[in-house]
Protein backbone atom coordinates (compact mmCIF):
# COMPACT_ATOMS: atom_id res chain seq x y z
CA UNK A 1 35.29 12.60 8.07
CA UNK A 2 35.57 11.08 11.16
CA UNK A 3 33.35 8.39 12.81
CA UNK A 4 31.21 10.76 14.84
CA UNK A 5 30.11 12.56 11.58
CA UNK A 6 30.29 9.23 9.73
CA UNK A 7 27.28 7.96 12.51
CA UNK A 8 25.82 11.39 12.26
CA UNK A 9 25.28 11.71 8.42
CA UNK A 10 23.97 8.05 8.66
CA UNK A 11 21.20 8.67 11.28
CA UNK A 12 20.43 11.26 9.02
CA UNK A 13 20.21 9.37 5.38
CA UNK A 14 17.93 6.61 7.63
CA UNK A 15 15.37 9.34 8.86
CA UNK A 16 15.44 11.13 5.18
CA UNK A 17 14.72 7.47 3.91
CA UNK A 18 11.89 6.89 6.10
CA UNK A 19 10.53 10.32 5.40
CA UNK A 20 9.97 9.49 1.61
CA UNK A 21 8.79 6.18 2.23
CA UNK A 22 5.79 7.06 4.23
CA UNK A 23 5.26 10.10 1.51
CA UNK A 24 5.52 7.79 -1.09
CA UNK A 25 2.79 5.11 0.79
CA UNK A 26 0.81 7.61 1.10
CA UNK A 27 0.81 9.20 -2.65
CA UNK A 28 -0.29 5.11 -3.33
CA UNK A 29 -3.27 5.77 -1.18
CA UNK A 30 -4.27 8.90 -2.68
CA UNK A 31 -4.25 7.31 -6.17
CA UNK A 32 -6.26 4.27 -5.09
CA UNK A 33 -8.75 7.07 -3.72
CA UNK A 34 -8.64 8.92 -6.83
CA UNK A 35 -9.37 5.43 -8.83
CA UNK A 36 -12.30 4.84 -6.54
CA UNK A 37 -13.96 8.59 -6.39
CA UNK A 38 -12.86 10.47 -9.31
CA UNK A 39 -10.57 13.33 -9.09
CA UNK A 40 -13.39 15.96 -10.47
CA UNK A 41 -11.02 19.22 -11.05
CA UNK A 42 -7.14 19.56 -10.53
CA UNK A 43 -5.87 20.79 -7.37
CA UNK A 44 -3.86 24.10 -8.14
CA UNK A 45 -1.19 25.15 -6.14
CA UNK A 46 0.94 28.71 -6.08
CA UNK A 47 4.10 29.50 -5.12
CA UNK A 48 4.65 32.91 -3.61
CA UNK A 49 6.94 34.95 -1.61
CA UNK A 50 10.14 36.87 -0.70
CA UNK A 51 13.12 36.25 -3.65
CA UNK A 52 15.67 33.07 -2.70
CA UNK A 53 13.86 32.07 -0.01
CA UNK A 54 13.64 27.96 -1.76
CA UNK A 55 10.13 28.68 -4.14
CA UNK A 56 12.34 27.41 -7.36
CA UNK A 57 14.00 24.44 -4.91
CA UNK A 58 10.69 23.49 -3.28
CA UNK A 59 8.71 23.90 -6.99
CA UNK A 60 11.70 20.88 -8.75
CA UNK A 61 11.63 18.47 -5.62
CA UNK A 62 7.79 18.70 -5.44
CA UNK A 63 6.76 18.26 -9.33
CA UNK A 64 9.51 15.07 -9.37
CA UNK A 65 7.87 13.43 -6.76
CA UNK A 66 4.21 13.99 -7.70
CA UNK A 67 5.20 13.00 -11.45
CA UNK A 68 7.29 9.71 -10.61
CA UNK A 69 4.92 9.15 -8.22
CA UNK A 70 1.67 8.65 -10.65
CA UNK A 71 0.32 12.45 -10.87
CA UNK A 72 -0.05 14.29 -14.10
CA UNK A 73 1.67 17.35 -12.67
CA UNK A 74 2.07 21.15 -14.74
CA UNK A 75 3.99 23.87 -14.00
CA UNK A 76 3.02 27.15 -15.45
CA UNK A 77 5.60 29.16 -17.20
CA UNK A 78 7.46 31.44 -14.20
CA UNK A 79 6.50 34.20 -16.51
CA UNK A 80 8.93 37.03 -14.31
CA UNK A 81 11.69 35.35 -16.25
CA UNK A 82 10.26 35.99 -19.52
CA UNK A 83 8.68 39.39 -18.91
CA UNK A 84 9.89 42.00 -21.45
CA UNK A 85 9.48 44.32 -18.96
CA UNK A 86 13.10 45.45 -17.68
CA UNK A 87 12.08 46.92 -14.58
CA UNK A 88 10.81 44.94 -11.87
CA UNK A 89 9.61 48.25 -9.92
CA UNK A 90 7.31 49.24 -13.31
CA UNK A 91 3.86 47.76 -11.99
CA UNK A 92 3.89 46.71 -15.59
CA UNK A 93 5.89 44.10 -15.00
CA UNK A 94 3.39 42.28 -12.26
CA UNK A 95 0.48 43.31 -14.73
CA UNK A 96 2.40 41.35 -17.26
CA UNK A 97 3.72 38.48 -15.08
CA UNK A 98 0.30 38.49 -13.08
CA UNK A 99 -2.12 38.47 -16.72
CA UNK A 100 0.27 35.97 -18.39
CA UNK A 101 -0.16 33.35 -15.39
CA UNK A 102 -4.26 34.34 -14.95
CA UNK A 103 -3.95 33.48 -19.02
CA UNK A 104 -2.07 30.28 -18.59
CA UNK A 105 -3.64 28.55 -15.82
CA UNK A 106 -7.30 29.61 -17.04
CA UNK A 107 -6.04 27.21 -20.16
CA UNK A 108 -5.36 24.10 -18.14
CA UNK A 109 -8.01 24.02 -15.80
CA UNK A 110 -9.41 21.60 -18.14
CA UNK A 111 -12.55 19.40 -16.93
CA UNK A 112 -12.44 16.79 -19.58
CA UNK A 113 -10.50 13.41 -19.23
CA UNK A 114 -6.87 14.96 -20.18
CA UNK A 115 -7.01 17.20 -17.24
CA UNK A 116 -4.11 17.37 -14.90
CA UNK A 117 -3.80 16.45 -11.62
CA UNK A 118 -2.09 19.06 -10.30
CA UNK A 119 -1.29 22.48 -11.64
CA UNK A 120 1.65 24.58 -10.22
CA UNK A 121 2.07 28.23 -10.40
CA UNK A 122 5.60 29.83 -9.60
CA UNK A 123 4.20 32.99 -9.04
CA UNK A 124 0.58 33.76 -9.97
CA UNK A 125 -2.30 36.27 -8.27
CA UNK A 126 -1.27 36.31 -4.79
CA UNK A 127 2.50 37.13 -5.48
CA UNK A 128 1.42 40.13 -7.87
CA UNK A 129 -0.77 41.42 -5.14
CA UNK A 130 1.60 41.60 -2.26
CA UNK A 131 4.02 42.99 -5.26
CA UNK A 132 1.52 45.93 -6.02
CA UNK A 133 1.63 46.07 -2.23
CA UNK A 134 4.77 47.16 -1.52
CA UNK A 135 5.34 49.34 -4.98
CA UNK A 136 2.03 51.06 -3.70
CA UNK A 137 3.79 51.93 -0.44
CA UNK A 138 7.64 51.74 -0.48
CA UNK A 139 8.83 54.99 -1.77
CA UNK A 140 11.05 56.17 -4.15
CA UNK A 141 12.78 59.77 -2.75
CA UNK A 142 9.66 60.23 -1.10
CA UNK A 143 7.37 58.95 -4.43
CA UNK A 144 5.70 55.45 -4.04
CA UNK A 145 5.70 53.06 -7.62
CA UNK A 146 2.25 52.93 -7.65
CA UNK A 147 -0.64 55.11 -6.73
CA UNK A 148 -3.34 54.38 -4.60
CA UNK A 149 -5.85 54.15 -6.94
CA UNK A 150 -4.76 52.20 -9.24
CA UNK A 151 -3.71 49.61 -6.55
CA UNK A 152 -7.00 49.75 -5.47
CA UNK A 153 -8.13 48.85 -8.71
CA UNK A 154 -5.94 45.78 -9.23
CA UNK A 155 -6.81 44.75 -5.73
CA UNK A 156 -10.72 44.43 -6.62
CA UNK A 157 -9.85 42.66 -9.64
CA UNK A 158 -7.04 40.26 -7.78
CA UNK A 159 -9.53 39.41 -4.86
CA UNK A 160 -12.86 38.56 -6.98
CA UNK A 161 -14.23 35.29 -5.77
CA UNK A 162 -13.86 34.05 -9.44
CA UNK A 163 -9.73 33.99 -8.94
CA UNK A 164 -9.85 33.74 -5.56
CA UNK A 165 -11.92 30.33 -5.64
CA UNK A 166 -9.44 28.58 -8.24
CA UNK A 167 -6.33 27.98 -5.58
CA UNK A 168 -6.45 24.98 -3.67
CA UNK A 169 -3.25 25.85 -1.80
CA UNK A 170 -1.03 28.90 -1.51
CA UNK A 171 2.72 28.56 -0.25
CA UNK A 172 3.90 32.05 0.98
CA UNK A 173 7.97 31.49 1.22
CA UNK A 174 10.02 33.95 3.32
CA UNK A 175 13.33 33.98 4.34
CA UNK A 176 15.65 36.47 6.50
CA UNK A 177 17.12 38.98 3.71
CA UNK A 178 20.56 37.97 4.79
CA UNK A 179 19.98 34.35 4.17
CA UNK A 180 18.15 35.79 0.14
CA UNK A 181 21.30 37.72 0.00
CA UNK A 182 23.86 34.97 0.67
CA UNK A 183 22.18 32.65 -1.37
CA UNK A 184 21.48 34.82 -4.05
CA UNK A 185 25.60 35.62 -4.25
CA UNK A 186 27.10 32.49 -2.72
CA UNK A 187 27.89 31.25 -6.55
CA UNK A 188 27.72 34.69 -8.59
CA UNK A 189 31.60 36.29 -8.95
CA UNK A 190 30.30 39.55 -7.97
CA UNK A 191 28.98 41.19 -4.98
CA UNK A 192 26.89 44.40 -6.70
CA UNK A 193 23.45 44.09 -5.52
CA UNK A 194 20.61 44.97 -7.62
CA UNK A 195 17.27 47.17 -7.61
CA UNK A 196 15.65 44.16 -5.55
CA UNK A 197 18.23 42.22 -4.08
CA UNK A 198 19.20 44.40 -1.36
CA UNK A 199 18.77 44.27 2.29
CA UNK A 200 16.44 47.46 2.64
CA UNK A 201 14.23 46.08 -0.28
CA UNK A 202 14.25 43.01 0.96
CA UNK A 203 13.67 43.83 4.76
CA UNK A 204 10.24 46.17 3.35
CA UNK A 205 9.22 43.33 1.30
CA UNK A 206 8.89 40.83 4.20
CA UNK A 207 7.13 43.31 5.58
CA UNK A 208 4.75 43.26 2.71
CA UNK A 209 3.86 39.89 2.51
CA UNK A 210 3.20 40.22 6.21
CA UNK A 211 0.49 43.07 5.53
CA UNK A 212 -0.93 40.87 2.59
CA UNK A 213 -1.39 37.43 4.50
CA UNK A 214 -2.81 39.40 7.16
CA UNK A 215 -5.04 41.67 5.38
CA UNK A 216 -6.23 39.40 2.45
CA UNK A 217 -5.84 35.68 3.24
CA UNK A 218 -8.86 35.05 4.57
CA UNK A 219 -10.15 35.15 1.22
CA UNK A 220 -8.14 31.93 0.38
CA UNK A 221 -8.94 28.36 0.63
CA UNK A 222 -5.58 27.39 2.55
CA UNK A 223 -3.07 29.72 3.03
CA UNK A 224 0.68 27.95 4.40
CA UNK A 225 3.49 30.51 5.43
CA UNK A 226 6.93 28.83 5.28
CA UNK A 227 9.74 30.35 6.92
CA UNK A 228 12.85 28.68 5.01
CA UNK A 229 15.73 31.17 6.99
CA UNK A 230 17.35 28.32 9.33
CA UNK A 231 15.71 25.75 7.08
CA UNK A 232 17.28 23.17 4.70
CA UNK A 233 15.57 22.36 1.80
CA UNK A 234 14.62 18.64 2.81
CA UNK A 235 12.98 19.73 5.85
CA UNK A 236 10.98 22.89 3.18
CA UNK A 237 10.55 20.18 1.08
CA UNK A 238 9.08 17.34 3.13
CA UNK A 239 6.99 20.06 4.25
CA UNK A 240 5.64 21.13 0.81
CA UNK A 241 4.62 17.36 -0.33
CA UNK A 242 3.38 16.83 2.96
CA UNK A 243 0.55 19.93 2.50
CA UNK A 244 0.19 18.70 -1.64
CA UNK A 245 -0.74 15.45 -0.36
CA UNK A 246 -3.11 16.36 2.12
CA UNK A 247 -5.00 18.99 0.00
CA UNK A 248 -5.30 15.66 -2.68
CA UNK A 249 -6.47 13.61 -0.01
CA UNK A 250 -9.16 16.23 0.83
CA UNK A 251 -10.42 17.28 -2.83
CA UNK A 252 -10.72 13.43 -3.00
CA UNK A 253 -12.71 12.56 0.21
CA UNK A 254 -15.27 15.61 0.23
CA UNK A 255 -16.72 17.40 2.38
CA UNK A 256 -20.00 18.27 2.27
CA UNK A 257 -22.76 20.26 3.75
CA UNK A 258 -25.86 19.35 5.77
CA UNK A 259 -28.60 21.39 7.69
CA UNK A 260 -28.51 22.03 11.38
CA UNK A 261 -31.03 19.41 12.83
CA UNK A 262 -34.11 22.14 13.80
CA UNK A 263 -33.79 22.90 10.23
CA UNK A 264 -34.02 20.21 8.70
CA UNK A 265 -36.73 18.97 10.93
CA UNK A 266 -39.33 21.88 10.13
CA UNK A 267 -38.82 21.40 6.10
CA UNK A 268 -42.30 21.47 4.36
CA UNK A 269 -42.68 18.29 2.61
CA UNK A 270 -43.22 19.00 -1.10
CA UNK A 271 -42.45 21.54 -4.09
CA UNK A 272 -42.19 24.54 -2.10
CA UNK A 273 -40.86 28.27 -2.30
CA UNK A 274 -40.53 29.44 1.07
CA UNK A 275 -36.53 30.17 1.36
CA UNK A 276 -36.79 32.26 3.94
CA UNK A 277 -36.37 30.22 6.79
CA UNK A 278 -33.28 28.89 5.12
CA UNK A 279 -31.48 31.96 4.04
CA UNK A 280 -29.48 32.58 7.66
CA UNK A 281 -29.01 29.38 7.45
CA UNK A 282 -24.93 28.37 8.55
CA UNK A 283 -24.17 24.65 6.80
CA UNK A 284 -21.90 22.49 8.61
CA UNK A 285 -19.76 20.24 6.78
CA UNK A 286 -18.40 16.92 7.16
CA UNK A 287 -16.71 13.82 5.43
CA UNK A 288 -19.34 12.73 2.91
CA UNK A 289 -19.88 8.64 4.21
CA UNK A 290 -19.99 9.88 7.92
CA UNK A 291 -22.67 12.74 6.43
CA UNK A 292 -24.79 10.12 4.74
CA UNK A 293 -24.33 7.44 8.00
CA UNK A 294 -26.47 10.80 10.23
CA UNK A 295 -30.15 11.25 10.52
CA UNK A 296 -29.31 14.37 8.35
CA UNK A 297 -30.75 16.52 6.20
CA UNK A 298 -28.14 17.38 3.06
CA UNK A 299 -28.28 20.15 0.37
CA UNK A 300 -28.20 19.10 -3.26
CA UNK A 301 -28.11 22.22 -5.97
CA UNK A 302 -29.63 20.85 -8.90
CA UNK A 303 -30.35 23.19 -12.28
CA UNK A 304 -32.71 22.29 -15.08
CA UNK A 305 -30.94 23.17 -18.42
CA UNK A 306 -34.15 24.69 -20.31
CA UNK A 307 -35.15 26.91 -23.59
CA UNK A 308 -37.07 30.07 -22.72
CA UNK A 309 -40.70 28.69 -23.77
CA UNK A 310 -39.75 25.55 -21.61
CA UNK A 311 -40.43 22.85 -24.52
CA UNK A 312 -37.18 21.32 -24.40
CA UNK A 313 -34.88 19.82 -21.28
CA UNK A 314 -31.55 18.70 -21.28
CA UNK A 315 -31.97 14.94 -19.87
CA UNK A 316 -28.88 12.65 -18.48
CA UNK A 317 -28.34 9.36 -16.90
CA UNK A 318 -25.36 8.74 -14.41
CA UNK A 319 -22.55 6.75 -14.84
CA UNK A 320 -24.00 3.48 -13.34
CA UNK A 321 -20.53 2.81 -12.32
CA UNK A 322 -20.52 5.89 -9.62
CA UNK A 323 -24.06 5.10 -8.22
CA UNK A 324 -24.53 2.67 -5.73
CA UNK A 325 -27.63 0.10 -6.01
CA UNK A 326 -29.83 2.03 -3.77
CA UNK A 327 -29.25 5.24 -5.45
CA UNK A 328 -33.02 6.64 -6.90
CA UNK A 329 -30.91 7.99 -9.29
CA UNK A 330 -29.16 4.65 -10.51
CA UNK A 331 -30.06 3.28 -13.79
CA UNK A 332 -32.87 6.44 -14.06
CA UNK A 333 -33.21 9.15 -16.12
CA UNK A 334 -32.69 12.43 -14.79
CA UNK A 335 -33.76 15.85 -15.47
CA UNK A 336 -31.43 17.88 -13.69
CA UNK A 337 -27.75 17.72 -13.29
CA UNK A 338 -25.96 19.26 -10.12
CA UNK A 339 -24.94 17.24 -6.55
CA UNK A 340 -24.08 18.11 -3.01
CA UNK A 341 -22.70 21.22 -1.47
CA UNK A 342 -18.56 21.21 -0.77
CA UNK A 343 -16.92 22.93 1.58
CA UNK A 344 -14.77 24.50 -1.33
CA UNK A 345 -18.08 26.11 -1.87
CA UNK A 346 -18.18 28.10 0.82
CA UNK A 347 -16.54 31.35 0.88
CA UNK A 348 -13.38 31.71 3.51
CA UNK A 349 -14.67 34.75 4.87
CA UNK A 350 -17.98 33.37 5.71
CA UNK A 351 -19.83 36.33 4.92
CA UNK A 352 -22.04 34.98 2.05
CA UNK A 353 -25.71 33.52 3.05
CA UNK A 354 -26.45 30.05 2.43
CA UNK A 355 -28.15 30.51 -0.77
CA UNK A 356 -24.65 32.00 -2.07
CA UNK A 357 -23.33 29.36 -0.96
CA UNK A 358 -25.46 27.12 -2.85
CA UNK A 359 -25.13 29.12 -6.14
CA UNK A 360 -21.46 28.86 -5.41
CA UNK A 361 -22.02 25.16 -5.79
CA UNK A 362 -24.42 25.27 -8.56
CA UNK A 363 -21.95 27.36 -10.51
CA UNK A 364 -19.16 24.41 -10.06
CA UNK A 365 -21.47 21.62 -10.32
CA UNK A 366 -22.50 22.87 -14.20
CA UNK A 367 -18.82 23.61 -15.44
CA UNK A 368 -17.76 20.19 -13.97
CA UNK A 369 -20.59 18.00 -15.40
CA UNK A 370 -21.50 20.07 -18.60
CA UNK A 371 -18.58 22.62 -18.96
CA UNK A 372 -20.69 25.75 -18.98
CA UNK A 373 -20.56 28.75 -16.84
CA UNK A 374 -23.00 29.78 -16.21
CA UNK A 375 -24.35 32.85 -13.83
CA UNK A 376 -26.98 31.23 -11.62
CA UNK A 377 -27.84 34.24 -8.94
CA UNK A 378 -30.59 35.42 -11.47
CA UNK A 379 -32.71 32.61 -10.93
CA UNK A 380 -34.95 31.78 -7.67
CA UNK A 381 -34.79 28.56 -7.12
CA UNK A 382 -37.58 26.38 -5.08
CA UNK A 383 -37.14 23.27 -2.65
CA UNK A 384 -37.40 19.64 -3.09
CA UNK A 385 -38.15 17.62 -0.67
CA UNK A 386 -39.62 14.14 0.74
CA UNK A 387 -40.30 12.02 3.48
CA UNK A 388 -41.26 9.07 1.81
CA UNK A 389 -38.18 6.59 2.08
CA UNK A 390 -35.29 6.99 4.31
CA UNK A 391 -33.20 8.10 1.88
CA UNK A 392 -35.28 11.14 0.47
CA UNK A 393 -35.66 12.15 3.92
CA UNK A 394 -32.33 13.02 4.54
CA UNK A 395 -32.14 15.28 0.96
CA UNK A 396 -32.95 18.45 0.14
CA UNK A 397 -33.11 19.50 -3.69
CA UNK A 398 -32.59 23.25 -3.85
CA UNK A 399 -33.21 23.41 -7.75
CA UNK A 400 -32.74 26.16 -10.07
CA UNK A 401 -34.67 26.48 -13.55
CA UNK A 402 -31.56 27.95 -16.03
CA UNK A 403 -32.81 29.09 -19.89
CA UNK A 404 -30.24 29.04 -22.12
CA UNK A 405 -30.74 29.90 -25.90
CA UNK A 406 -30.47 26.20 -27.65
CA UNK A 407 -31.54 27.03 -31.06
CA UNK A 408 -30.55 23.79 -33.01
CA UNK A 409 -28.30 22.54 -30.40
CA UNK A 410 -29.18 18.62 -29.60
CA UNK A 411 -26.77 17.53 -26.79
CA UNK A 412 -24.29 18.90 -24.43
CA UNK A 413 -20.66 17.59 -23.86
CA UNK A 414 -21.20 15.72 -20.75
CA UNK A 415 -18.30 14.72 -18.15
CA UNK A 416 -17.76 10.57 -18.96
CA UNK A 417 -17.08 10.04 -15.39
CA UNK A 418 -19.91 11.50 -13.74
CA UNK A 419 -22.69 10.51 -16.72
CA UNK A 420 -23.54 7.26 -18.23
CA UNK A 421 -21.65 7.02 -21.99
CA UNK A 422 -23.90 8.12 -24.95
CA UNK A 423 -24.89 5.91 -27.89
CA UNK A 424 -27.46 6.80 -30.06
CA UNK A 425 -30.36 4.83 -28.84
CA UNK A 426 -29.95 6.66 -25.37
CA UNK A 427 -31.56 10.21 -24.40
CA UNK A 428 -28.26 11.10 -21.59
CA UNK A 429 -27.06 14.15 -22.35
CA UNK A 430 -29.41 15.26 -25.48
CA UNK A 431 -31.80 18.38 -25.33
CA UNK A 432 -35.05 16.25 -25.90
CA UNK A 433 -38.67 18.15 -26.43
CA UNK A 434 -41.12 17.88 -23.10
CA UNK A 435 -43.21 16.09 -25.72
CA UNK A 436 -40.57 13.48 -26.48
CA UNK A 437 -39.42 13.60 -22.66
CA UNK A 438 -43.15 12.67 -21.22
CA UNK A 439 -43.12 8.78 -23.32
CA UNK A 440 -39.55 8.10 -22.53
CA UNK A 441 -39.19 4.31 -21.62
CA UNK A 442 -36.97 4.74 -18.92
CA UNK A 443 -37.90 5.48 -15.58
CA UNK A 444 -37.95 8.83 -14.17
CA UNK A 445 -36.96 9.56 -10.88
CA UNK A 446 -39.58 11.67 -7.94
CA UNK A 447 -37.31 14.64 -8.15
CA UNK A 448 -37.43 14.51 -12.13
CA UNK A 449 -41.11 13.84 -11.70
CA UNK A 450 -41.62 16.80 -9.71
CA UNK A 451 -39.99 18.73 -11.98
CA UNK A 452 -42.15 17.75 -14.70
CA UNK A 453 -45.35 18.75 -12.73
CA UNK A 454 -43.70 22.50 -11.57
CA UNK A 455 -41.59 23.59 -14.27
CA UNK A 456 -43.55 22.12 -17.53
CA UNK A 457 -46.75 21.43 -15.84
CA UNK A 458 -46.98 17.51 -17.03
CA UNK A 459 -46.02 14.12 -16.07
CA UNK A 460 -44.37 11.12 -17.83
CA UNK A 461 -47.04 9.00 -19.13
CA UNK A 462 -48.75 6.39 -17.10
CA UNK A 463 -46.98 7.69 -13.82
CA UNK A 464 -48.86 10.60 -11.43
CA UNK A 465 -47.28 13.82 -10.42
CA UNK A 466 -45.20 13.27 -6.60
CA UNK A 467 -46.54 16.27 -5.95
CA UNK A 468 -49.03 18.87 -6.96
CA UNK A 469 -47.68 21.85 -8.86
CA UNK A 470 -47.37 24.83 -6.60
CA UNK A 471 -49.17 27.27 -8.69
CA UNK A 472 -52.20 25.36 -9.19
CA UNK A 473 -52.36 24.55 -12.88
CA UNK A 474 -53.94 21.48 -13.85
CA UNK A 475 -51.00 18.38 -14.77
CA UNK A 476 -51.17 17.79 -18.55
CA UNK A 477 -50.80 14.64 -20.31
């Protein structure tokens, strides 16, 4: 080596050095975040794309640097190199591949305290559906793999906003099918190609992913196409951490939604059912401390957890350690569980109204805090909302009443970091009769109270009703 290449290759170590030092300061920062908000769900990430185009490369140099880096990182079995399935071009082997990673990940989003940070699929739902793609259209002597309507099929399942929601993050990795084919054979001792790594497979494949993105990734979160052809892997893989980091950095600092000004302005002060002026409404969204700094008026989905005869309320208390001192939820017993719209909420597409959007949010809000899922679009909610201090001015409670059947069941499994710790003199997170709920000690509060008056048609003792219940019946005591 001589002393041009000697100066080169040292310029070189210096700027690699100085990448992973600013990743690494910034991985620091995201943990401190996490310490201070709470990391509520793991982010999860797939890995998809043409074959040796640096998924496997990108997948090892991202997982060691999230792991040694303070991140409880999981990779999901790359169940195509396990499939029994011989054939790649039997759709059976994507049904396989595609059901075995649905199975997998759906067992590690965990909500509880041993949840991961980050999960990682090398190939998962949006790999088998450019896959049944291209065996749906490349043909076979004139014959295509798959027919139409059984793509079709797979496509409506694939796409539901119930799989569609779960990815954070979606790598699509492509490379020229000369540069898959050289690496693919630069260390094998033979040159046969097989029934996918060849150039005209290859070439139609590309072209695949290219109709996929296009036609379907709208209906992702965050959707990064990386080209790796005249690429090295540093450069993929600075890349990769770079987008993991940010999407952590995001999920941490939220997002959320608030009203356009001339709505919020015209909102009836109250218990009121009127949701038609709100049901065009388009949310904008913004980081949560500038949100709350605006003379703005937020969305908060909130659900009562109720029995059918409405005797009986699931009542909680938040973690004192989360609420800050002029929270009217602090160091108060609540009736409702739920919080503030996220822009993960609202679908990519757009084309949901804003009470969809809402439900979206109710529907996360109850499997975070209480780990139910529950199906929230049969309910009509009604509004919540005051101008008596300056912080109930700028809130909205859009609250839905859900039944559930109880039957002997006395408390719910609560998320520790978002409620206040049970013990057995304290109510938090115990199904408690109205009768039992009404003398409670602690204080209750006016959203809770309001409750009280419109749903079970009382109010705690010694304390009036906020507001009048909005069918008329007479408060009970």
């Amino acid at each position: 080596m001589n002393e041009i290449e000697k100066q080169v290759n040292k310029i070189i170590t210096e700027e690699r050095h100085r990448h992973i030092v600013e990743l690494e300061k910034r991985a620091v920062s995201i943990l401190e975040s996490k310490e201070t908000h709470g990391q509520r769900r793991p982010v999860v990430i797939e890995f998809c794309g043409s074959p040796k185009s640096g998924k496997s490369t990108s997948i090892t140099s991202l997982s060691i640097f999230l792991r040694r880096n303070g991140f409880r990182t999981k990779i999901l079995t790359k169940s195509a190199s396990v499939c029994p399935i011989a054939s790649k071009t039997n759709p059976m082997f994507n049904v396989w591949t595609m059901c075995s990673s649905l199975a997998e990940l759906v067992e590690h989003l965990s909500y509880g305290k041993d949840r991961y940070d980050v999960i990682i699929a090398d190939r998962g739902l949006f790999d088998a559906l450019t896959w049944f793609y291209w065996l749906s259209c490349h043909p076979y002597v004139g014959n295509p793999y798959l027919d139409q309507s059984s793509y079709e099929y797979l496509v409506d399942f694939i796409t539901m906003p119930l799989w569609t929601r779960i990815f954070d993050l979606i790598f699509v990795f492509k490379s020229s099918p000369e540069t898959s084919l050289f690496r693919e054979y630069a260390n094998q001792l033979t040159e046969k190609q097989g029934s996918i790594m060849n150039e005209p497979v290859l070439a139609s494949y590309g072209e695949a992913v290219d109709h996929v993105v296009g036609q379907y990734g709208s209906l992702y979160r965050n959707i990064k196409t990386v080209d790796s052809t005249d690429r090295t892997a540093d450069e993929v893989g600075f890349e990769v951490v770079t987008e993991v980091l940010n999407c952590l950095r995001s999920l941490l600092v939220e997002k959320i939604g608030y009203l356009p000004e001339d709505v919020g302005s015209q909102l009836p002060s109250g218990v009121s059912h009127g949701l038609d002026a709100l049901r065009s409404t388009k949310m904008a969204f913004g980081d949560r401390a500038k949100v709350e700094s605006r003379s703005v008026v937020q969305p908060v989905a909130i659900a009562v957890i109720t029995n059918k005869e409405h005797t009986k309320v699931l009542v909680v208390e938040r973690n004192p350690t989360r609420m800050g001192c002029q929270s009217p939820e602090s160091n108060r017993a609540l009736l409702y569980i739920g919080g503030h719209v996220r822009l993960e909420d609202e679908n990519p597409d757009s084309s949901e109204n804003f009470f969809q959007t809402i439900e979206n949010a109710l529907h996360r809000e109850i499997e975070e805090e209480i780990g139910e899922a529950i199906h929230v679009a049969t309910a009509t909610p009604f509004l919540i909302y005051s101008r008596q201090t300056e912080r109930s001015n700028h809130h909205l409670a859009i609250c839905y009443v859900i039944t559930m059947e109880l039957g002997g069941r006395s408390s719910f499994d609560m998320n520790e970091h978002e409620f206040a710790t049970t013990d057995r003199r304290s109510k938090t997170g115990k199904v408690v009769p109205i009768s039992e709920v009404v003398n409670m000690p602690q204080d209750f509060e006016e959203w809770s109270v309001a409750i009280l008056a419109e749903v079970f048609h009382t109010a705690p003792v010694g304390r009036e009703a906020l507001f009048a219940p909005t069918d008329d019946q007479a408060v009970k005591k």
